[in-house]
Each structure stands twice: as C-alpha cells, then as structure tokens.
N, C-alpha and C. Protein backbone atom coordinates (compact mmCIF):
# COMPACT_ATOMS: atom_id res chain seq x y z
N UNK A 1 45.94 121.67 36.63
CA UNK A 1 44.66 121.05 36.91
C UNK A 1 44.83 119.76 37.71
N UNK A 2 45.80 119.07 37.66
CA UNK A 2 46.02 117.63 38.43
C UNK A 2 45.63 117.90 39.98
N UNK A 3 46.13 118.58 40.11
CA UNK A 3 45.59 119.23 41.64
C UNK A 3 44.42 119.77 42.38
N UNK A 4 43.68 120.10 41.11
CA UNK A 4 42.53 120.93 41.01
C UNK A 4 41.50 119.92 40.98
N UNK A 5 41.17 119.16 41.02
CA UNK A 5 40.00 118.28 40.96
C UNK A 5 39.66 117.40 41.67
N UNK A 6 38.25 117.13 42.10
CA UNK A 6 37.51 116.27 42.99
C UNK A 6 36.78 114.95 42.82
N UNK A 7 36.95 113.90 43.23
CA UNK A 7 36.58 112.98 42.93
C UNK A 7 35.12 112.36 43.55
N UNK A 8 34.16 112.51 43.33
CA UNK A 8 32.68 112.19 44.21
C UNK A 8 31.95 111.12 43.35
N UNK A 9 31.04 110.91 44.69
CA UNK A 9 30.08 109.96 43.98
C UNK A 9 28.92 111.44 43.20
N UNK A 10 28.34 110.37 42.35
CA UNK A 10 27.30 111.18 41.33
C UNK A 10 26.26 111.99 42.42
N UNK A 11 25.39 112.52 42.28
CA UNK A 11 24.20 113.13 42.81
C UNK A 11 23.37 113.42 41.64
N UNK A 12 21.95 113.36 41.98
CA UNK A 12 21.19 113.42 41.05
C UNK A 12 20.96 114.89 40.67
N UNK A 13 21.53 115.97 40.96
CA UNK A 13 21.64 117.01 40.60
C UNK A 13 22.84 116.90 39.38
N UNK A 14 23.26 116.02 38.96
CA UNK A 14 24.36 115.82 38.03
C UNK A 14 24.05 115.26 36.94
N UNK A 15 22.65 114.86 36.79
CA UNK A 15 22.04 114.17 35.84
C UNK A 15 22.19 114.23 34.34
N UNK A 16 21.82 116.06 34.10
CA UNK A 16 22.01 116.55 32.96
C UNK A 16 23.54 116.13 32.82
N UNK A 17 24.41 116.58 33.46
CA UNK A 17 25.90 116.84 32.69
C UNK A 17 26.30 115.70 32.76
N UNK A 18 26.22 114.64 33.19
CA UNK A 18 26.22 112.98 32.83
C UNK A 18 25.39 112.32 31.74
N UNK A 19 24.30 112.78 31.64
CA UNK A 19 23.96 112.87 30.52
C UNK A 19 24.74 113.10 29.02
N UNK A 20 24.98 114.42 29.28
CA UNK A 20 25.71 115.13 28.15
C UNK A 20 27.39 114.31 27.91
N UNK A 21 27.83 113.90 28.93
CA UNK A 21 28.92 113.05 28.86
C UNK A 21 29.13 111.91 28.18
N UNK A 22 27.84 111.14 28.64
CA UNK A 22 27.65 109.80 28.53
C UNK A 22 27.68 109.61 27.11
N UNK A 23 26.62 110.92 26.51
CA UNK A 23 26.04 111.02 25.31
C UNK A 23 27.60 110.92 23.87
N UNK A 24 28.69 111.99 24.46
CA UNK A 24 29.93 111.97 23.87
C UNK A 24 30.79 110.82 23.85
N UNK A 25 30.23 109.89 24.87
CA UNK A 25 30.59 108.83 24.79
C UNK A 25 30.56 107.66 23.85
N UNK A 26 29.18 107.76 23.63
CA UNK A 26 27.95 107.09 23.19
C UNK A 26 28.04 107.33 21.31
N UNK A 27 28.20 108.40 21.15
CA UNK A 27 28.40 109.03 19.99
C UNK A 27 30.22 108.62 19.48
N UNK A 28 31.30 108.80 20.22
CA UNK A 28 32.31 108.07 20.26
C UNK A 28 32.37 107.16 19.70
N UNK A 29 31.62 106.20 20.26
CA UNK A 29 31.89 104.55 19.79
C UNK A 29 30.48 104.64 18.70
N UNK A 30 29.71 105.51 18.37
CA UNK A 30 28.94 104.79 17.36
C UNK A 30 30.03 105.44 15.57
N UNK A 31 30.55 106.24 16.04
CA UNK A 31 31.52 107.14 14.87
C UNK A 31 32.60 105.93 14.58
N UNK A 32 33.38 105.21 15.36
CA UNK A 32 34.18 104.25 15.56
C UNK A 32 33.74 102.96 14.43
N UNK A 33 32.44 102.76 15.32
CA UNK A 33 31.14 101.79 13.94
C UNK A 33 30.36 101.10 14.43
N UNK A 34 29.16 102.08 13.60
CA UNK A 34 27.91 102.82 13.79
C UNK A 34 27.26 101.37 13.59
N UNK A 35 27.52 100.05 12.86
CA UNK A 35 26.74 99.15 13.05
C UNK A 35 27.14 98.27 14.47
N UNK A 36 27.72 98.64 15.13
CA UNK A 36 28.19 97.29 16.61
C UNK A 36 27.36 98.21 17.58
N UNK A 37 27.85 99.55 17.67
CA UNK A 37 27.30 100.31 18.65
C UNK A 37 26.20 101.30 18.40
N UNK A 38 24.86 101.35 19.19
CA UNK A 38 23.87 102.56 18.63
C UNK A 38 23.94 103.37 18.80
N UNK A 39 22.96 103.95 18.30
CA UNK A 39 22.80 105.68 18.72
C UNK A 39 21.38 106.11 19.02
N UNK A 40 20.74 105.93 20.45
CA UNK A 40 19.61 105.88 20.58
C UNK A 40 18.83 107.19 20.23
N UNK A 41 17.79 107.21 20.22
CA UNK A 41 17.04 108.97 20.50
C UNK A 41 17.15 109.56 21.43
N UNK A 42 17.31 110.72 22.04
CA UNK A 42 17.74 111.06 23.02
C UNK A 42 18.59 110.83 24.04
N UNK A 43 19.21 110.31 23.61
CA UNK A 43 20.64 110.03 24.44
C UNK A 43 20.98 109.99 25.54
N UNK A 44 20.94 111.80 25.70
CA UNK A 44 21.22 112.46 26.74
C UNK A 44 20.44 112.18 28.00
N UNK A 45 19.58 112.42 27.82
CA UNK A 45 18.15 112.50 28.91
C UNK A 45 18.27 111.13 29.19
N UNK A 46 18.35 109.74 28.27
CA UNK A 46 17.91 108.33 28.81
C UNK A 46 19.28 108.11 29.74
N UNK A 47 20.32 108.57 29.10
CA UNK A 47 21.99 107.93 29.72
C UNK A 47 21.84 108.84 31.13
N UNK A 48 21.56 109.86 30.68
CA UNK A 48 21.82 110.66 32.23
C UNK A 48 20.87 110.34 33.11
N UNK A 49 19.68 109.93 33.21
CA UNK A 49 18.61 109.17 33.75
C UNK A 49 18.79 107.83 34.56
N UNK A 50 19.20 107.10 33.67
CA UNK A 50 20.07 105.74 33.74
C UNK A 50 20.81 105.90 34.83
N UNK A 51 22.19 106.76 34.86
CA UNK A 51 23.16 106.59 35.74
C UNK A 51 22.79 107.06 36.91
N UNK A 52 21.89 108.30 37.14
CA UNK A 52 21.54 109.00 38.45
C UNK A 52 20.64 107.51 39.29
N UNK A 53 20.08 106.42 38.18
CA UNK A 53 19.51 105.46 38.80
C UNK A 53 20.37 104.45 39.58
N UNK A 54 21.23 104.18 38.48
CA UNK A 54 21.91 103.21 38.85
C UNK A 54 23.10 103.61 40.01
N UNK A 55 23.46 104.87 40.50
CA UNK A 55 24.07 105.34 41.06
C UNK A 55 23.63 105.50 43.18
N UNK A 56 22.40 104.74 42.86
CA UNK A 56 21.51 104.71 43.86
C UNK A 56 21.65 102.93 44.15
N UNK A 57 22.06 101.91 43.47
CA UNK A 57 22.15 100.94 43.29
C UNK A 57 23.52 100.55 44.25
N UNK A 58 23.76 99.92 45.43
CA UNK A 58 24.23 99.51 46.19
C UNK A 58 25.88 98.71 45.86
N UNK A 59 25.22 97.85 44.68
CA UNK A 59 26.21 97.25 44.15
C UNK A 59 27.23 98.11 42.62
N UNK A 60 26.31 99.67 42.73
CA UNK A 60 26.79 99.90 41.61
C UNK A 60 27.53 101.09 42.04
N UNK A 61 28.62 101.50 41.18
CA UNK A 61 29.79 102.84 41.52
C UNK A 61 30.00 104.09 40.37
N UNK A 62 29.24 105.01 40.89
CA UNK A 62 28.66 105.84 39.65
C UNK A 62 29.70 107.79 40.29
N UNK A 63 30.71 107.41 39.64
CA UNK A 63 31.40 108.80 40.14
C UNK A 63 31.68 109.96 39.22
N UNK A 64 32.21 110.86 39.70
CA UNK A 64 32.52 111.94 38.81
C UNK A 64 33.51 112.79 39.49
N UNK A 65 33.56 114.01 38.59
CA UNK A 65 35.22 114.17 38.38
C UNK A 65 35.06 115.98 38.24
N UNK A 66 35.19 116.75 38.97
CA UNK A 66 34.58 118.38 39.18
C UNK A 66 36.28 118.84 39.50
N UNK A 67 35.59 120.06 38.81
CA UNK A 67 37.25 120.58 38.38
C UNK A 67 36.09 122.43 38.31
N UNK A 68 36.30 123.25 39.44
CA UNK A 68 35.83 123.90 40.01
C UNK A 68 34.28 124.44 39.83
N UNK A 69 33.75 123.35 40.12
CA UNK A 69 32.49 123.00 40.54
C UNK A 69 31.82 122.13 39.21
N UNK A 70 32.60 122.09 38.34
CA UNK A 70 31.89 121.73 36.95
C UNK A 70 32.30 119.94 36.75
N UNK A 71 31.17 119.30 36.25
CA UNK A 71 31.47 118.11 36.08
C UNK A 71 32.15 118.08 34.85
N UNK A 72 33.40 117.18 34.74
CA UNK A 72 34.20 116.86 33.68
C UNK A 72 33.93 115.53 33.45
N UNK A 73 34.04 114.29 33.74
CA UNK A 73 34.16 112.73 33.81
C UNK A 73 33.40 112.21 34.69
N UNK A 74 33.27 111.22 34.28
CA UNK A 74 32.13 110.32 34.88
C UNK A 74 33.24 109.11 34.99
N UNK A 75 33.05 107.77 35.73
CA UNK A 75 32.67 106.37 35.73
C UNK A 75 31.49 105.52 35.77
N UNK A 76 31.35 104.47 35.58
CA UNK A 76 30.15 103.86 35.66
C UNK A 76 30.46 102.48 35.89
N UNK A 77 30.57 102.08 36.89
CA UNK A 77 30.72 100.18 37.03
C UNK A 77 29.79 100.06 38.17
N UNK A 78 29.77 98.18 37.99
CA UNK A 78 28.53 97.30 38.83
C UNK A 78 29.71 95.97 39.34
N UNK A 79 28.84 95.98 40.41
CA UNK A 79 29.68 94.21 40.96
C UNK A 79 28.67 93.49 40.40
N UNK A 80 28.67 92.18 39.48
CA UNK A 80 28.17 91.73 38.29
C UNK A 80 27.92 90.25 39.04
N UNK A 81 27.28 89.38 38.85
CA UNK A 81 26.35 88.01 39.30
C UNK A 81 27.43 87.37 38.49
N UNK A 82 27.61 85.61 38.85
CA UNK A 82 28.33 84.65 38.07
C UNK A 82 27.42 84.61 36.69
N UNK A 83 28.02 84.44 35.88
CA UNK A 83 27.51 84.67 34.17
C UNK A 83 27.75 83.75 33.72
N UNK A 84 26.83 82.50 33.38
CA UNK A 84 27.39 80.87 33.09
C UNK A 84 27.40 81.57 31.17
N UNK A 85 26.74 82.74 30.73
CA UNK A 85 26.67 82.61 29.21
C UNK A 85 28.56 83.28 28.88
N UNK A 86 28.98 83.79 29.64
CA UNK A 86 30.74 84.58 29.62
C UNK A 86 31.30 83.77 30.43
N UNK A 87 30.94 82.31 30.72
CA UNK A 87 31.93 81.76 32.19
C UNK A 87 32.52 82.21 32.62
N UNK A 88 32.00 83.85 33.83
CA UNK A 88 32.75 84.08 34.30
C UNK A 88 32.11 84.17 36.03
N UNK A 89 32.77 84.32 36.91
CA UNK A 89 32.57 84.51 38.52
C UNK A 89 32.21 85.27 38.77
N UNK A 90 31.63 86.01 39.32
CA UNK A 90 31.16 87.85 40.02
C UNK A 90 32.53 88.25 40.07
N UNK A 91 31.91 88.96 39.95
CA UNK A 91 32.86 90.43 38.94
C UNK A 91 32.55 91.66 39.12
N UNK A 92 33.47 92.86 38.92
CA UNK A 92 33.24 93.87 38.98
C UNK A 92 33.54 94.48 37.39
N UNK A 93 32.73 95.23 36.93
CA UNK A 93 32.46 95.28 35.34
C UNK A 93 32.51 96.66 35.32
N UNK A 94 33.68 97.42 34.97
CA UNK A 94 33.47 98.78 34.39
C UNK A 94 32.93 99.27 33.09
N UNK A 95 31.52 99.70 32.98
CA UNK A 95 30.83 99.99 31.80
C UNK A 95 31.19 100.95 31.21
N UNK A 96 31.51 102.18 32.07
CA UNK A 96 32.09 103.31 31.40
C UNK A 96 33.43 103.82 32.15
N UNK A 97 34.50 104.60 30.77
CA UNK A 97 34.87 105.76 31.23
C UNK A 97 35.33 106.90 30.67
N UNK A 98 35.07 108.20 31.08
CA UNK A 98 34.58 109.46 29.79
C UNK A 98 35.11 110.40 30.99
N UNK A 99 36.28 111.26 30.20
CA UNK A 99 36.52 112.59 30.80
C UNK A 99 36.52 113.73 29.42
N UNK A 100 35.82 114.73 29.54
CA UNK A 100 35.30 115.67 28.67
C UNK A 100 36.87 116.14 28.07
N UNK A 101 37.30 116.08 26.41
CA UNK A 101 38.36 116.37 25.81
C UNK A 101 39.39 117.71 26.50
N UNK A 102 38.38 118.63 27.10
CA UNK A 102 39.11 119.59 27.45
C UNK A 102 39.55 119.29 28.80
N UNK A 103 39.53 118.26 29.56
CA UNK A 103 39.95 118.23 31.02
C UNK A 103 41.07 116.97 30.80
N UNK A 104 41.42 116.31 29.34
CA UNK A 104 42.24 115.18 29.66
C UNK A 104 43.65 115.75 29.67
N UNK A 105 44.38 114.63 29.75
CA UNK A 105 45.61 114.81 29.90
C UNK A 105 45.97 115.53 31.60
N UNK A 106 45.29 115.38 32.21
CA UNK A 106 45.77 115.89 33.67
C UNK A 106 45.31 115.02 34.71
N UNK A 107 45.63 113.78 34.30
CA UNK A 107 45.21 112.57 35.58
C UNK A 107 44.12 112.40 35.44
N UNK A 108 43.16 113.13 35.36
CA UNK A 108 41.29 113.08 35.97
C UNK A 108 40.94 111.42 35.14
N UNK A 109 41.59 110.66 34.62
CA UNK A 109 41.02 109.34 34.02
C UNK A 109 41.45 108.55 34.70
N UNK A 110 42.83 108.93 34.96
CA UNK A 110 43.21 108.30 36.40
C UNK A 110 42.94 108.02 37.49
N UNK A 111 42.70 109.17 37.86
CA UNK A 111 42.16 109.35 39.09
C UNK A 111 40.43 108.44 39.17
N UNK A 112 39.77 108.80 38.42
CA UNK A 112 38.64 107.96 38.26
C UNK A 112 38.49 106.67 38.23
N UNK A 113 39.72 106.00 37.67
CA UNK A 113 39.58 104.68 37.63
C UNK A 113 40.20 104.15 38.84
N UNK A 114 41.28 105.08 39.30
CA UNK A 114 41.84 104.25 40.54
C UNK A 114 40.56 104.48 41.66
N UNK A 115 39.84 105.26 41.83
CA UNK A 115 38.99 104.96 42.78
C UNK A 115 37.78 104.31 42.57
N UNK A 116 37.31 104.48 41.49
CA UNK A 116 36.07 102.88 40.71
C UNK A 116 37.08 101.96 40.91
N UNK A 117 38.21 101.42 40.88
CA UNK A 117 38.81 99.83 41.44
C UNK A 117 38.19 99.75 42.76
N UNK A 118 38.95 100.78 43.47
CA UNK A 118 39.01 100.65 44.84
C UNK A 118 37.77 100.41 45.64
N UNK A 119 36.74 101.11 44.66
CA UNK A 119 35.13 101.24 45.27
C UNK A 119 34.75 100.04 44.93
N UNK A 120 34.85 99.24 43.72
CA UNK A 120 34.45 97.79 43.19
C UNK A 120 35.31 96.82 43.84
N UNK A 121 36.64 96.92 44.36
CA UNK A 121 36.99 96.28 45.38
C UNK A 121 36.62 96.29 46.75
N UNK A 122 36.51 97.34 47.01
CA UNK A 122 35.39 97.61 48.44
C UNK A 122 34.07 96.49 48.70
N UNK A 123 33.68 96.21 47.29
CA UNK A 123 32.05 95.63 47.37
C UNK A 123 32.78 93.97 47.33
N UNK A 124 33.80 93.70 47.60
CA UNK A 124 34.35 92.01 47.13
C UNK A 124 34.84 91.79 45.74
N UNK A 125 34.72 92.59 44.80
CA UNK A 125 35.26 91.98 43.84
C UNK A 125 36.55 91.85 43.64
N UNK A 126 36.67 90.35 43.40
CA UNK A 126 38.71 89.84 43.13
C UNK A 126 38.91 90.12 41.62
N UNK A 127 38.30 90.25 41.30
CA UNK A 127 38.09 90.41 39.39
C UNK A 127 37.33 91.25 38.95
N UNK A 128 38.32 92.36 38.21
CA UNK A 128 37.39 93.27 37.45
C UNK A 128 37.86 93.20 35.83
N UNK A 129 36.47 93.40 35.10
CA UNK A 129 36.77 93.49 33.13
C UNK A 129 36.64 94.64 32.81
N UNK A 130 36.82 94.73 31.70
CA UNK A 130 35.84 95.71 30.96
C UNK A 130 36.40 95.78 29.15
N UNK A 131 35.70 96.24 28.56
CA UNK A 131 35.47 96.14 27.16
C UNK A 131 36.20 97.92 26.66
N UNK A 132 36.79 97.22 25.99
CA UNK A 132 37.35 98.87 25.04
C UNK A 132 37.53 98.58 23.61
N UNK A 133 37.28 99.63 22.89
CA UNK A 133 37.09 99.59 21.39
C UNK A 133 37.95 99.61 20.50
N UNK A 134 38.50 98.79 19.76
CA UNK A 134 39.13 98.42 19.12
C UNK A 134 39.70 100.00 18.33
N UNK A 135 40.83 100.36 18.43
CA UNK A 135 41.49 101.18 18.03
C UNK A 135 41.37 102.80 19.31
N UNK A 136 40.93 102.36 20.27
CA UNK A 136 40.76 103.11 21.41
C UNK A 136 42.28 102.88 22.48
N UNK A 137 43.53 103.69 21.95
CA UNK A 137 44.60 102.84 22.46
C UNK A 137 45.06 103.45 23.41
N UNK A 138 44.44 105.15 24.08
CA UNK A 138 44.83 105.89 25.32
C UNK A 138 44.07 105.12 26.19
N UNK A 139 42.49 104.47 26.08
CA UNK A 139 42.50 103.98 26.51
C UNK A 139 43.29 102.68 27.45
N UNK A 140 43.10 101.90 26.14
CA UNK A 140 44.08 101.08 26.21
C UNK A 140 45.12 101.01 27.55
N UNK A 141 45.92 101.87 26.84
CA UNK A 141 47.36 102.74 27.42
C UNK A 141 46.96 102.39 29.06
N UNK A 142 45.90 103.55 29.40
CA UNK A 142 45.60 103.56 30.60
C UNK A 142 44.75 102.41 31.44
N UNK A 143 44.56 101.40 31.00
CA UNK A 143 43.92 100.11 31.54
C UNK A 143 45.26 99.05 31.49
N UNK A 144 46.14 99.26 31.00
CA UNK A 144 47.48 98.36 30.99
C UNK A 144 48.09 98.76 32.20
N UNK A 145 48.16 100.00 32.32
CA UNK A 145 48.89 100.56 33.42
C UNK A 145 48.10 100.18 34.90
N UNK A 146 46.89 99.75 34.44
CA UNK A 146 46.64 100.06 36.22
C UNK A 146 46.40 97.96 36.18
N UNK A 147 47.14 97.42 35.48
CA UNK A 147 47.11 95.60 35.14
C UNK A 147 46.13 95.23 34.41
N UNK A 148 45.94 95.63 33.69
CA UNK A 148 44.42 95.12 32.68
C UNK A 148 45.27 94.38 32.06
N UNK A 149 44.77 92.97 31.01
CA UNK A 149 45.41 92.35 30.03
C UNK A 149 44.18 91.96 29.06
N UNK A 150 44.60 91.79 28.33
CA UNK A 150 43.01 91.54 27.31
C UNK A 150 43.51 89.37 27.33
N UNK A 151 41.98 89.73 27.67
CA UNK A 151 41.27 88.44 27.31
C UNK A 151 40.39 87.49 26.40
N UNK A 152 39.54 88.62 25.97
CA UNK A 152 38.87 88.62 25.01
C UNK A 152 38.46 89.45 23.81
N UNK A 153 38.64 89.00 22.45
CA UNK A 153 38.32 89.53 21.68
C UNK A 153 36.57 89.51 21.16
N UNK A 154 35.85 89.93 20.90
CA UNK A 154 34.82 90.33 20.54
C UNK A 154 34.56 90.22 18.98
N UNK A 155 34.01 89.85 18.31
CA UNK A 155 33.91 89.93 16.84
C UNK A 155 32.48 90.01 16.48
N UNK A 156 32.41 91.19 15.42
CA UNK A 156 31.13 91.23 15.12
C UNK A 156 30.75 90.64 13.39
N UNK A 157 29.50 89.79 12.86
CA UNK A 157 29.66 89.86 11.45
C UNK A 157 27.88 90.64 11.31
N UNK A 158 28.63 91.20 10.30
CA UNK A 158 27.22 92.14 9.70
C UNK A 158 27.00 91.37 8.24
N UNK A 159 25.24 91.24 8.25
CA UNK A 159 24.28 90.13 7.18
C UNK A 159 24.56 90.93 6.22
N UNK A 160 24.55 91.13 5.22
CA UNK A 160 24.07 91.33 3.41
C UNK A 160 25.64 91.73 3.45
C-alpha cells in the first residue's frame, strides 16, 4: 500500500467520508476522557460539513489520503493570527490527524503530515503546533520524527 496512495486536497464530494473520519476521531479522544473532550450530536454530518468549509478557506489545508479511489485519512490545519491569550506569533496549527485503522502502518500518516507542513509552510508559517492526547504515543512517535518537541502541557480540573 505505501505506493498505492494519493495525496489531495479535500473536495466537497468527500464530505460524508470526512465526516465519518473525523467522527472516529472525535469519538477517540472522547473514550480517552469523555470529560476534556465532547461528543457532539451528530458528529458526522457537523465535522464533515465543517471541513468541506474550511477547506475552501485560503489560509486553511484540508487534505486527504485515497488508496484506490477510497478516502482513508484526512488532515486538517490553519495558518493561525498572533494569540496574545497562548503568547504565541502566527502560526500554523494542525487540528487534525486521522488515517482509518485499516490503512495505518503504511506511511499514509506520513505522508499526510509531510505535505500539511509543506502546505502550512507554503502560506509563511515559521512555526507550526499542535496538541496530542496524553497517552496517544504513535502519535507522538510520529510528530517527534518529523521535529515536534512538546512545549506545553495542558491540564484539566473537573468541579465536584
């Protein structure tokens, strides 16, 4: 399969199965814990909605990952405004990244992220973040490798 797969920007004919991605995503981190992250109503339909929008968005890099004709993985990043509440500079902010269980292990996460850099470097950004979930360590794995270093920890406290 490493060979076998295509790397494109989204089309709004891709809606549903970004959707359905997003949604495994989404569901992912609320199983992880269900009080930091939600689990909206309909999921599917709002996430896959969302990205076909934001994928139309100039500053934003909305790709996917077809492995003979079928969408497997998505990305989702934005080149991001100076943020005086995160002191940080414009930025390029990867929000998502999701390749469907049966297509991993054959680059396709790879491959996705090296070209969301390249596309968020394209738009100016000298600095890119992004957030991963605490005990999420392939992640991990694979954001070390391409120079990620963690910066910030995140802490949540839950009332009663």
């Amino acid at each position: 399969m490493k060979d076998s797969f295509v790397i494109r920007p989204a089309e709004p004919q891709d809606r549903e199965v970004l959707g359905e991605l997003a949604a495994q995503l989404v569901r992912f981190h609320h199983a992880i814990d269900s009080h930091r992250f939600m689990l909206p109503d309909r999921v599917e339909a709002g996430y896959g909605r969302w990205l076909v929008q934001q994928a139309k968005d100039a500053d934003c890099v909305v790709l996917v990952a077809e492995v003979g004709g079928a969408v497997v993985g998505y990305t989702y990043a934005c080149k991001e405004p100076r943020n005086w509440n995160d002191l940080i500079d414009e930025h390029g902010k990867l929000h998502d990244i999701f390749v469907h269980p049966d297509a991993r292990r054959h680059g396709v996460a790879r491959a996705l992220l090296d070209a969301t850099l390249r596309r968020l470097e394209g738009l100016g950004c000298e600095r890119i973040v992004l957030a991963t979930a605490i005990g999420n360590d392939a992640a991990q794995r694979l954001f070390a490798s391409f120079g990620f270093e963690p910066t910030m920890v995140e802490m949540t406290r839950r009332s009663g």
